[in-house]
N, C-alpha and C. Protein backbone atom coordinates (compact mmCIF):
# COMPACT_ATOMS: atom_id res chain seq x y z
N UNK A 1 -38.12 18.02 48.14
CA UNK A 1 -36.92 18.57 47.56
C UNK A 1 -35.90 17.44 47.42
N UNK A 2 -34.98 17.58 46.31
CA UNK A 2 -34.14 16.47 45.75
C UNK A 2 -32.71 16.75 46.67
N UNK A 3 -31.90 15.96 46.52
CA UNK A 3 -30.64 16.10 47.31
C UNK A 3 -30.33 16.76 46.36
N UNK A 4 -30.26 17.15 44.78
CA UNK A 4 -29.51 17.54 44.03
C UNK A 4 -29.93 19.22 44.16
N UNK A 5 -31.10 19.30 44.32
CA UNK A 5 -31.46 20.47 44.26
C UNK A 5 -31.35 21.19 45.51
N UNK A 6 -31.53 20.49 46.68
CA UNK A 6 -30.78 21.16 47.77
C UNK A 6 -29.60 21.68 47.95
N UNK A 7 -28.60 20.40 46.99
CA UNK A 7 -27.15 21.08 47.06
C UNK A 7 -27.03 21.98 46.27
N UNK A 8 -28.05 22.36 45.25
CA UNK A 8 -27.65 23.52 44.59
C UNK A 8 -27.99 24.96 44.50
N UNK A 9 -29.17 24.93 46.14
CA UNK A 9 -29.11 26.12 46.52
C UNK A 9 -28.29 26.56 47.71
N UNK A 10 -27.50 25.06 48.59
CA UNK A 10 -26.43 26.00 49.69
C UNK A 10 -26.24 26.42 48.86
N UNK A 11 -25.37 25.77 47.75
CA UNK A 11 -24.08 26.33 46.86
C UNK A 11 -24.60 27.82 46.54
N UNK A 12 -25.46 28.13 45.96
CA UNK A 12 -25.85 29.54 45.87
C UNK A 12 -25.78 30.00 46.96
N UNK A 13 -26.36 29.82 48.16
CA UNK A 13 -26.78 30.57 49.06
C UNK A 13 -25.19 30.99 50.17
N UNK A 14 -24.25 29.79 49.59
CA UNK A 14 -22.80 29.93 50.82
C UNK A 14 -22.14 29.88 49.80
N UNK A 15 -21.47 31.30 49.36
CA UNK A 15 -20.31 30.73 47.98
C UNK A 15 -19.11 30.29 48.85
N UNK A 16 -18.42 29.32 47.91
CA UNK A 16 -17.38 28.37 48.70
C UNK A 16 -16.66 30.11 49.71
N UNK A 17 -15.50 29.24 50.12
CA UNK A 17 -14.47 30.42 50.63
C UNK A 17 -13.31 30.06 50.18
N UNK A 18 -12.56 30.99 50.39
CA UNK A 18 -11.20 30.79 50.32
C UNK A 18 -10.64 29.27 50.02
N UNK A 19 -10.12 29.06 49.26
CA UNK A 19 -9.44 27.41 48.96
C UNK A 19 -7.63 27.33 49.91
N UNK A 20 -8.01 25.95 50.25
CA UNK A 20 -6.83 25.76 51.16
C UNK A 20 -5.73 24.87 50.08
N UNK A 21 -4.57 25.48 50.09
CA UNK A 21 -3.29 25.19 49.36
C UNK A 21 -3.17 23.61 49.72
N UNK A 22 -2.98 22.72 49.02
CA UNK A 22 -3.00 21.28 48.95
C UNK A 22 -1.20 20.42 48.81
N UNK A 23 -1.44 19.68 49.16
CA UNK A 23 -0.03 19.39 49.18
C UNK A 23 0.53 19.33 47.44
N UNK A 24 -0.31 18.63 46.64
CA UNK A 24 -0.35 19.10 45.13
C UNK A 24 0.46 20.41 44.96
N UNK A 25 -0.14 21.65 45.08
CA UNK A 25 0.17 23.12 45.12
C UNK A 25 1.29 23.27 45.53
N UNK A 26 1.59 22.74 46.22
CA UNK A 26 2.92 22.91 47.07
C UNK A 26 4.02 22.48 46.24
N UNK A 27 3.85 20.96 45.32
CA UNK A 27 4.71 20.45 44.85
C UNK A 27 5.19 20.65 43.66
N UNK A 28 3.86 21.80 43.37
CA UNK A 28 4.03 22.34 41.42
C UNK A 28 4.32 24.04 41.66
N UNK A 29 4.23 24.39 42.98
CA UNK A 29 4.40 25.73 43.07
C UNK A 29 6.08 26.12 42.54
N UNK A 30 6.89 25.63 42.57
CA UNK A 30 7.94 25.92 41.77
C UNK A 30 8.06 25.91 40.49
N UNK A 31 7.63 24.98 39.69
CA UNK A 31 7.51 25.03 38.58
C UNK A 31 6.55 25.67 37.22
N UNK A 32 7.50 26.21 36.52
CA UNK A 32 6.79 27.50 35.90
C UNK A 32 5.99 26.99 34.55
N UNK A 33 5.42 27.83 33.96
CA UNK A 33 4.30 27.45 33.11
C UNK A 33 5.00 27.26 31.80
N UNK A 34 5.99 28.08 31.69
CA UNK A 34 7.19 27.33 30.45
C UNK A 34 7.81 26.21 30.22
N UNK A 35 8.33 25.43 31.80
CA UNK A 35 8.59 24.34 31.43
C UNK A 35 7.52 23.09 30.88
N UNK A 36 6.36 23.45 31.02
CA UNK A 36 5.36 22.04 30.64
C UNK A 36 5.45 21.92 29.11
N UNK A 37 5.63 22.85 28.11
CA UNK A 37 5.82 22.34 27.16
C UNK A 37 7.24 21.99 26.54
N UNK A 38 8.28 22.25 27.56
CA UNK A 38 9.58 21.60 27.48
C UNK A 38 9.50 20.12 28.11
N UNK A 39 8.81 20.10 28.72
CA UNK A 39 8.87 18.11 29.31
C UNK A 39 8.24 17.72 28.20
N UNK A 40 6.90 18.12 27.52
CA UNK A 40 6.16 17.49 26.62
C UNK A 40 7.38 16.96 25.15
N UNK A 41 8.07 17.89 25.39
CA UNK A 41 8.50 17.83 23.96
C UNK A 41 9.96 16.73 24.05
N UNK A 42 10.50 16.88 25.48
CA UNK A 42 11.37 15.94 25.43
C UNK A 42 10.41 14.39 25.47
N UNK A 43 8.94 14.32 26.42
CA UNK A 43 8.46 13.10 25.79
C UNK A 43 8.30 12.65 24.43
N UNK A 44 7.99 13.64 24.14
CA UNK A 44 7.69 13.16 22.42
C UNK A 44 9.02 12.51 21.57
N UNK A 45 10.26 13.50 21.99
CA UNK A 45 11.58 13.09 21.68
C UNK A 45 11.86 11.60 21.82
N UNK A 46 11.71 10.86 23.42
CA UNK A 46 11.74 9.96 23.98
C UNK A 46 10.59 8.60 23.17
N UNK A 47 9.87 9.07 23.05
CA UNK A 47 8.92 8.15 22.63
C UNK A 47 9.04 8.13 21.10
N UNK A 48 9.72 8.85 20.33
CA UNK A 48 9.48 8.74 18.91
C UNK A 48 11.03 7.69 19.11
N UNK A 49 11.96 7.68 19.53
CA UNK A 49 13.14 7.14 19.75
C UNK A 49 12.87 5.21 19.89
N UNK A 50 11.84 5.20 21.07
CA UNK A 50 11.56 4.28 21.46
C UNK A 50 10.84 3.70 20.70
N UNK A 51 9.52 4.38 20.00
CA UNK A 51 9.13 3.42 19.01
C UNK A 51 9.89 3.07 17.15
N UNK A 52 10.90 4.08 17.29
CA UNK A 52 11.53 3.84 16.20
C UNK A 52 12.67 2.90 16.70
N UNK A 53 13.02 2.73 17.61
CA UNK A 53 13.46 1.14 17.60
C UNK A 53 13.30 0.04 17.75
N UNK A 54 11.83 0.19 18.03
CA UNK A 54 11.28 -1.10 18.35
C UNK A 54 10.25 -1.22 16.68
N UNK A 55 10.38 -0.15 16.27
CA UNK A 55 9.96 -0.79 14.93
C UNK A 55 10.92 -1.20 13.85
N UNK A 56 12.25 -0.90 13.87
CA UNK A 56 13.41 -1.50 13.26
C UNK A 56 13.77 -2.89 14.00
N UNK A 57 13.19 -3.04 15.31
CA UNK A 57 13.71 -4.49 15.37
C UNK A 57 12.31 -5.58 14.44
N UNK A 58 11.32 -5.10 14.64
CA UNK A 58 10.14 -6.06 14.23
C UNK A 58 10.39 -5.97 12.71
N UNK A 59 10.90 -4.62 11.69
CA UNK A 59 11.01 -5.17 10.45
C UNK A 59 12.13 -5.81 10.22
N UNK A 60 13.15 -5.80 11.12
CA UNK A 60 14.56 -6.58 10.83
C UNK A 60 13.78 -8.19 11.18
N UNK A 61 13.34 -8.51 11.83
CA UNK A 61 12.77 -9.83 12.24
C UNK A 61 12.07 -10.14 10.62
N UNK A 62 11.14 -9.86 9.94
CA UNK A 62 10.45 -9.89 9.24
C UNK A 62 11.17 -10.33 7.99
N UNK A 63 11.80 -9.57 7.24
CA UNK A 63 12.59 -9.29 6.04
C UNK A 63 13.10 -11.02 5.77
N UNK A 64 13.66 -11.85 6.89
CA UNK A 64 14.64 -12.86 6.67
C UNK A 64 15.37 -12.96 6.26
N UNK A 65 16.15 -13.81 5.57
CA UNK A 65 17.55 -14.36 5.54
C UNK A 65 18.05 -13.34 4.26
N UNK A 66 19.14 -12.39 4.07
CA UNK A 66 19.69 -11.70 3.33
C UNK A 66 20.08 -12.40 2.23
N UNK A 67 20.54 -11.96 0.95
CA UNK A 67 21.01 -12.73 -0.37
C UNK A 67 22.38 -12.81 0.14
N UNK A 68 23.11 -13.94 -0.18
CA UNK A 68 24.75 -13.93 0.13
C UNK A 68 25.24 -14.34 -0.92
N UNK A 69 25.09 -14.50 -2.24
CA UNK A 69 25.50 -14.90 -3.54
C UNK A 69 24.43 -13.81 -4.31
N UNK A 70 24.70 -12.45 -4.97
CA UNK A 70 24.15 -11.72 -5.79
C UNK A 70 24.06 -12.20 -6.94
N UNK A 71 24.97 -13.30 -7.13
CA UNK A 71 25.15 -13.54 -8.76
C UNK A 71 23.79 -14.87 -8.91
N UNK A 72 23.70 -15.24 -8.16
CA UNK A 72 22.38 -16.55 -8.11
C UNK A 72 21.12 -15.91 -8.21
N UNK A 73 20.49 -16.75 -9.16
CA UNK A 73 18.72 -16.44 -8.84
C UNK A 73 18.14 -16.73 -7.28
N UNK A 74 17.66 -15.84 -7.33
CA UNK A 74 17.03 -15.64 -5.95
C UNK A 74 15.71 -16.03 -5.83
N UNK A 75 15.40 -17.08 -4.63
CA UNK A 75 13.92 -18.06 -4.65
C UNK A 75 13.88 -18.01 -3.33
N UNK A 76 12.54 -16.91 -3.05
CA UNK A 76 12.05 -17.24 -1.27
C UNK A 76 11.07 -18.56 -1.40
N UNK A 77 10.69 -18.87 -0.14
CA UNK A 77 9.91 -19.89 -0.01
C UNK A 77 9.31 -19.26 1.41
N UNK A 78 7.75 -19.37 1.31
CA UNK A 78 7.20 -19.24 2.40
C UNK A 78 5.59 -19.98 2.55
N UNK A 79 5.36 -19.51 3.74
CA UNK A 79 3.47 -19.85 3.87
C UNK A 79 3.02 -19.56 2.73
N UNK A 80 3.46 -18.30 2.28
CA UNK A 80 2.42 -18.02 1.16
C UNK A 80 3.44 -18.39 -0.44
N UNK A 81 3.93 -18.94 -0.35
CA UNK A 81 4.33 -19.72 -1.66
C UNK A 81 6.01 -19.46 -1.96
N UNK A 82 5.89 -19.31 -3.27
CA UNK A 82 7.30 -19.06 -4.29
C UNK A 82 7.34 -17.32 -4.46
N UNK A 83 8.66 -16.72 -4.21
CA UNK A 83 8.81 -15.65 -5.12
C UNK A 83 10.06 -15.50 -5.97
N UNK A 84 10.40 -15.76 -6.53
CA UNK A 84 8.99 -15.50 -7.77
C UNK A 84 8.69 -16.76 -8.08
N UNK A 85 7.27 -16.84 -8.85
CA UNK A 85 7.09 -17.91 -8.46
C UNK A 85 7.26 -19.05 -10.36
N UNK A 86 8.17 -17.58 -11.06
CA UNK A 86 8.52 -18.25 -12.54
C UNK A 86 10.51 -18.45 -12.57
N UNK A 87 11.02 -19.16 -13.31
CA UNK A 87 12.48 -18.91 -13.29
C UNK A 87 12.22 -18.94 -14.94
N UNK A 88 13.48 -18.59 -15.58
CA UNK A 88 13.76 -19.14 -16.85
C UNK A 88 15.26 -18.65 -16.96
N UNK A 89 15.96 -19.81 -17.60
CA UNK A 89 16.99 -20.08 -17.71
C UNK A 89 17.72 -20.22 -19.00
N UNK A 90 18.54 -20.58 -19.58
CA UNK A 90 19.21 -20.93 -21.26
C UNK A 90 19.65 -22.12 -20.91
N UNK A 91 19.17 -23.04 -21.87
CA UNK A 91 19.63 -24.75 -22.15
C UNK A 91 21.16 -24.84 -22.02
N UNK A 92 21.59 -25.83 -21.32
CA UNK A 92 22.94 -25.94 -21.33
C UNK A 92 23.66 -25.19 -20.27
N UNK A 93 23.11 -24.51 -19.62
CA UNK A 93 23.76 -23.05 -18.69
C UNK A 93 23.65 -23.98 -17.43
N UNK A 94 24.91 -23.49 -17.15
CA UNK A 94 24.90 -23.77 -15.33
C UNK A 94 24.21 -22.67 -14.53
N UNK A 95 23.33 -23.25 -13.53
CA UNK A 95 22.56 -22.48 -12.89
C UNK A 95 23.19 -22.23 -11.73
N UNK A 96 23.24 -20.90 -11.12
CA UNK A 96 22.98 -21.14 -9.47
C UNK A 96 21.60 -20.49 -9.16
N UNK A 97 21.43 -20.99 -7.51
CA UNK A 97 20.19 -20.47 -7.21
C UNK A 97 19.95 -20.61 -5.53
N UNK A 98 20.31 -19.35 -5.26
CA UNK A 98 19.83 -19.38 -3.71
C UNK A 98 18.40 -19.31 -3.52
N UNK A 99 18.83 -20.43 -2.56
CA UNK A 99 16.84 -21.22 -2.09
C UNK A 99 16.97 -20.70 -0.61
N UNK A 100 16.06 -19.70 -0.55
CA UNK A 100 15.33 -19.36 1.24
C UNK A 100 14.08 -19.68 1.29
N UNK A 101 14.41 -20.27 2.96
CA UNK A 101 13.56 -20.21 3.39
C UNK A 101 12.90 -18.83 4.57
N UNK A 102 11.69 -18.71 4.37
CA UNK A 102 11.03 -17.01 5.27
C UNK A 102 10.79 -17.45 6.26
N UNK A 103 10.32 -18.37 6.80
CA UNK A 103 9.39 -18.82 7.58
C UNK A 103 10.77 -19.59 8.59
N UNK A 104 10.03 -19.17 9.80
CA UNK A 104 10.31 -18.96 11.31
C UNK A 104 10.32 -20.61 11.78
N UNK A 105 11.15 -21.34 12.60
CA UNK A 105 10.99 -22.47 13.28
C UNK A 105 9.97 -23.01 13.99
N UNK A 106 9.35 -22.05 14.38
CA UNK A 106 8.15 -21.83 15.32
C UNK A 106 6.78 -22.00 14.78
N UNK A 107 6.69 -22.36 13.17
CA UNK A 107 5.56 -22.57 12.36
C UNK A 107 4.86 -23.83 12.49
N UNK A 108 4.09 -24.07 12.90
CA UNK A 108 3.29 -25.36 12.94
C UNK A 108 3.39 -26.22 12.11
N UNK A 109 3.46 -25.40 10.94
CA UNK A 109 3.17 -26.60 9.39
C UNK A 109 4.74 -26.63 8.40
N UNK A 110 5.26 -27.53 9.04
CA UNK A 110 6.85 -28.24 8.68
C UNK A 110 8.07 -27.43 8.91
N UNK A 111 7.47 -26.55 10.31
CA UNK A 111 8.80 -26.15 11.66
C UNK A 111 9.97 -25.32 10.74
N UNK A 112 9.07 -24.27 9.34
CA UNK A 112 9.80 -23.29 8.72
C UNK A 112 10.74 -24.25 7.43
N UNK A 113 10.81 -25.30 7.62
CA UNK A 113 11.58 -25.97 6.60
C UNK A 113 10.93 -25.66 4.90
N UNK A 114 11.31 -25.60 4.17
CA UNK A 114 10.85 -25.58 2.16
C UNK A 114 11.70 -26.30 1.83
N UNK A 115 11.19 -26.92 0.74
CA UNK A 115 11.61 -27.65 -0.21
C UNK A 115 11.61 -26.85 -1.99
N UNK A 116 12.34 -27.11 -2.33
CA UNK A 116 12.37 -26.74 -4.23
C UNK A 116 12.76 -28.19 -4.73
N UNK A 117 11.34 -28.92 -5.22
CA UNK A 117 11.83 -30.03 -5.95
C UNK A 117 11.52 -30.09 -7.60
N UNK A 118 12.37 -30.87 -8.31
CA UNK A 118 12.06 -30.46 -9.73
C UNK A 118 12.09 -32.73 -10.32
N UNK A 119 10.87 -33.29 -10.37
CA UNK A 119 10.91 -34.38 -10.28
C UNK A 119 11.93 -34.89 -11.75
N UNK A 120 11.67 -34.18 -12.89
CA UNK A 120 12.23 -34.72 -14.12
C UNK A 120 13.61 -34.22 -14.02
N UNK A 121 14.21 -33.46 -13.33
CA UNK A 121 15.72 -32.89 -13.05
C UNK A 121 16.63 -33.84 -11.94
N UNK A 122 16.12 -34.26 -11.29
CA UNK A 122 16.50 -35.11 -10.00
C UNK A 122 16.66 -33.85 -8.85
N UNK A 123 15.87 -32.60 -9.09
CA UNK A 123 16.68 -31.67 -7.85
C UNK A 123 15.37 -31.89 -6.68
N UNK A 124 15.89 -31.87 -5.54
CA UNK A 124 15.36 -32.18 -4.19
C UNK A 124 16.05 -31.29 -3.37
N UNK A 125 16.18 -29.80 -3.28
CA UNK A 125 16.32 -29.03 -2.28
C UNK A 125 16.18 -28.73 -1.39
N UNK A 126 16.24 -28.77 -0.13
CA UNK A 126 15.85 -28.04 1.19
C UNK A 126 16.80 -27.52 2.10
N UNK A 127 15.44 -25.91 2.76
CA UNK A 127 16.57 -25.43 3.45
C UNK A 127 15.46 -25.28 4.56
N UNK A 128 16.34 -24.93 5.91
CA UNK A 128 15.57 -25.04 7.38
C UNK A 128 15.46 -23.01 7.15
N UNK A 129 14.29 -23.11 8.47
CA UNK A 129 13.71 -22.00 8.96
C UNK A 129 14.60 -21.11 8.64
N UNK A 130 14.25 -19.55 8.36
CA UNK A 130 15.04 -18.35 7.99
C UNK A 130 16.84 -18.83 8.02
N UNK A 131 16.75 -19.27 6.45
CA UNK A 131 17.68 -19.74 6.12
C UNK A 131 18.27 -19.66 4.85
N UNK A 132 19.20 -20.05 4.32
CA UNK A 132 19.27 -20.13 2.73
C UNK A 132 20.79 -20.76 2.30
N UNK A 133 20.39 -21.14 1.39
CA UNK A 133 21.67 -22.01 0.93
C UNK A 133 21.77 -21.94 -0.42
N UNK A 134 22.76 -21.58 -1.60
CA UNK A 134 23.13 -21.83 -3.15
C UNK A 134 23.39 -23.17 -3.28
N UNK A 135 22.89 -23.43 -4.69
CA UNK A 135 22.83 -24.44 -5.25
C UNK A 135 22.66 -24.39 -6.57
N UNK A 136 23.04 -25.53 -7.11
CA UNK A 136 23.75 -24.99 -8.94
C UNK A 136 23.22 -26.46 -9.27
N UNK A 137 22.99 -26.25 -10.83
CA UNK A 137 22.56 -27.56 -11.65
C UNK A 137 22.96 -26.87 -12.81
N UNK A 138 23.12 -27.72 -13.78
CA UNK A 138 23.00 -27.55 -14.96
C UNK A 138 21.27 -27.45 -16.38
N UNK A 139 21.34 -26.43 -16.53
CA UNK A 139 19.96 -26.83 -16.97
C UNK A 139 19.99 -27.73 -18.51
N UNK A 140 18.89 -28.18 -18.51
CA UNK A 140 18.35 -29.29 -19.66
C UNK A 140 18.87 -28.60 -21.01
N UNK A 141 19.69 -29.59 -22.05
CA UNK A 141 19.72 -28.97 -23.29
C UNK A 141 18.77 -28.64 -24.42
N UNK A 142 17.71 -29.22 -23.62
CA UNK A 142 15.98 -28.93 -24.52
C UNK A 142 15.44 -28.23 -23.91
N UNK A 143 14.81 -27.27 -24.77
CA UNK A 143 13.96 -26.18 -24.19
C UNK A 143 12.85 -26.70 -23.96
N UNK A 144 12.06 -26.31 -22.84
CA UNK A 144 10.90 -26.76 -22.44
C UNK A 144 9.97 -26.32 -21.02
N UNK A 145 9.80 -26.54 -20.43
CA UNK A 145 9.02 -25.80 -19.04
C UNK A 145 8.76 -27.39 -17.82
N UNK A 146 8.91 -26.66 -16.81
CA UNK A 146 9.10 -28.16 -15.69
C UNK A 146 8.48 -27.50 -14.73
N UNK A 147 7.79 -27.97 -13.93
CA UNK A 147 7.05 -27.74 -12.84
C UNK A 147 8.25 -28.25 -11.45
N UNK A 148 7.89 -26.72 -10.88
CA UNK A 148 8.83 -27.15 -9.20
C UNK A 148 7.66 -27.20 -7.87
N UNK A 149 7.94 -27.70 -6.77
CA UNK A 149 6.73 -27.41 -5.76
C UNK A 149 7.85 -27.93 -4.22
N UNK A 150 7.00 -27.74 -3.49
CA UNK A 150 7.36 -28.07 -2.25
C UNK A 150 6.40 -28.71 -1.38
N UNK A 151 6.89 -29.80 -0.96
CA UNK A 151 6.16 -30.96 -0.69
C UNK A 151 6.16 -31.18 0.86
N UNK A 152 6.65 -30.23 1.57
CA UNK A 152 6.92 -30.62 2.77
C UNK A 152 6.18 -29.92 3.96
N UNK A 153 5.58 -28.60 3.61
CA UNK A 153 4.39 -27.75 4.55
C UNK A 153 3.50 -27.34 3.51
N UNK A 154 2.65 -26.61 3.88
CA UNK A 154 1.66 -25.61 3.31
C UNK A 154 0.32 -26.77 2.56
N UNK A 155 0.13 -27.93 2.79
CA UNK A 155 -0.47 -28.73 2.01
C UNK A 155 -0.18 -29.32 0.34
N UNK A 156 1.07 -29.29 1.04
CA UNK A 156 2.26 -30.24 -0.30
C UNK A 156 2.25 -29.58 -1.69
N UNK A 157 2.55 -31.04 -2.43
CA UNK A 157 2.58 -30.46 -3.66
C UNK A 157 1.14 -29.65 -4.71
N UNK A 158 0.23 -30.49 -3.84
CA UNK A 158 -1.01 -30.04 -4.46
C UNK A 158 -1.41 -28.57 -4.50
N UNK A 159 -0.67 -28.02 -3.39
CA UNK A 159 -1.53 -26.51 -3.38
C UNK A 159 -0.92 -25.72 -4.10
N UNK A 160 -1.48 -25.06 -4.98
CA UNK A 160 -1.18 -24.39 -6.08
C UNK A 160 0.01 -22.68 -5.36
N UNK A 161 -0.05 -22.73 -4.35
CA UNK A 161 0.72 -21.33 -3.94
C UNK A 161 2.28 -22.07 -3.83
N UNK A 162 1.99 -23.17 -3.58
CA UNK A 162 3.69 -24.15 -3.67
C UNK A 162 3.97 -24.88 -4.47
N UNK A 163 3.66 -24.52 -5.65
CA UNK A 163 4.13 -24.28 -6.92
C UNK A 163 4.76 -23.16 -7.69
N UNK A 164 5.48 -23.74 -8.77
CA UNK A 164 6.22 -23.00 -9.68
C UNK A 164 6.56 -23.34 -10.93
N UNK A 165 7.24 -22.70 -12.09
CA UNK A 165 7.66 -23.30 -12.96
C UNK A 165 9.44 -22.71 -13.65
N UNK A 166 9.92 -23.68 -14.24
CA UNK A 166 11.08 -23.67 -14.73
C UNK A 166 11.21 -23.09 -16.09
N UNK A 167 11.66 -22.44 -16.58
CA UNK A 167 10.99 -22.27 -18.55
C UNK A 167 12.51 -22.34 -18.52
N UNK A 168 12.61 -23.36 -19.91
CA UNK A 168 14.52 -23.31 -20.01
C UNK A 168 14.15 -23.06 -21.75
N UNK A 169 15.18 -22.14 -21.52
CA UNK A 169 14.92 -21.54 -23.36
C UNK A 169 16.07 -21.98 -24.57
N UNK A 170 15.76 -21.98 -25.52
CA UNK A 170 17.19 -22.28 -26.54
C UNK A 170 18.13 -21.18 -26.64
């Protein structure tokens, strides 16, 4: 005979007895069967609170540096390139153009810094980690298209995601 099968004819043969009140019992014996789904619901309260602020801080982290000149073209710069990653402008027009940077200090590959350079313009821009700064030129009185890039992380000028182009129109 198995131990298992022995224990499962005391058990038949002696039904338990009477159960002895536990200190457990003792400590829930006041509390009634209505309140458990009133604690549940203030957890849920509690926890929807808690993760809705901890998910407004991680997308506030995220977003980066706000526009502070509405009237400027607006140019992020990040790991993953230009947005947008076309401008076009009118010959002769003074430009502005807030240049951000997305990317965090803490980045391995050129410590969040971008560049917007435009070699036939003389412009050489840069701004540091979640940052941004306006900046104005005048554009070319010939219409034509100019290549911009950033030369300073992401595998320079060569990599095609840190690139861009200029289109200046008549």
């Amino acid at each position: 005979m198995t131990r298992r099968s022995r224990t499962a004819s005391l058990t038949r043969e002696h039904p338990p007895g009477p159960r002895r009140a536990t200190a457990n019992d003792r400590r829930h014996a006041g509390v009634s069967a209505s309140s458990r789904p009133l604690r549940l619901g203030v957890f849920a309260v509690i926890a929807v609170v808690v993760g809705g602020a901890a998910l407004a801080l991680v997308f506030g982290r995220l977003q980066g540096p706000a526009a502070t000149d509405t009237t400027a073209l607006q140019v992020h710069a990040s790991m993953g390139g230009f947005e947008p990653g076309a401008l076009t402008v009118t010959a002769g027009q003074t430009v502005r153009v807030e240049f951000s940077s997305m990317d965090t200090p803490y980045h391995s590959d050129g410590g969040g810094w971008h560049q917007l350079a435009i070699d036939e313009l003389g412009i050489d821009w840069k701004v540091g980690p979640e940052s941004s700064e306006v900046f104005e030129f005048v554009a070319p009185a010939e219409a034509g298209t100019y290549a911009f890039y950033c030369d300073i992380c992401c595998g320079g000028k060569e990599n095609p995601s840190m690139q861009g182009r200029l289109t200046v129109t008549a």
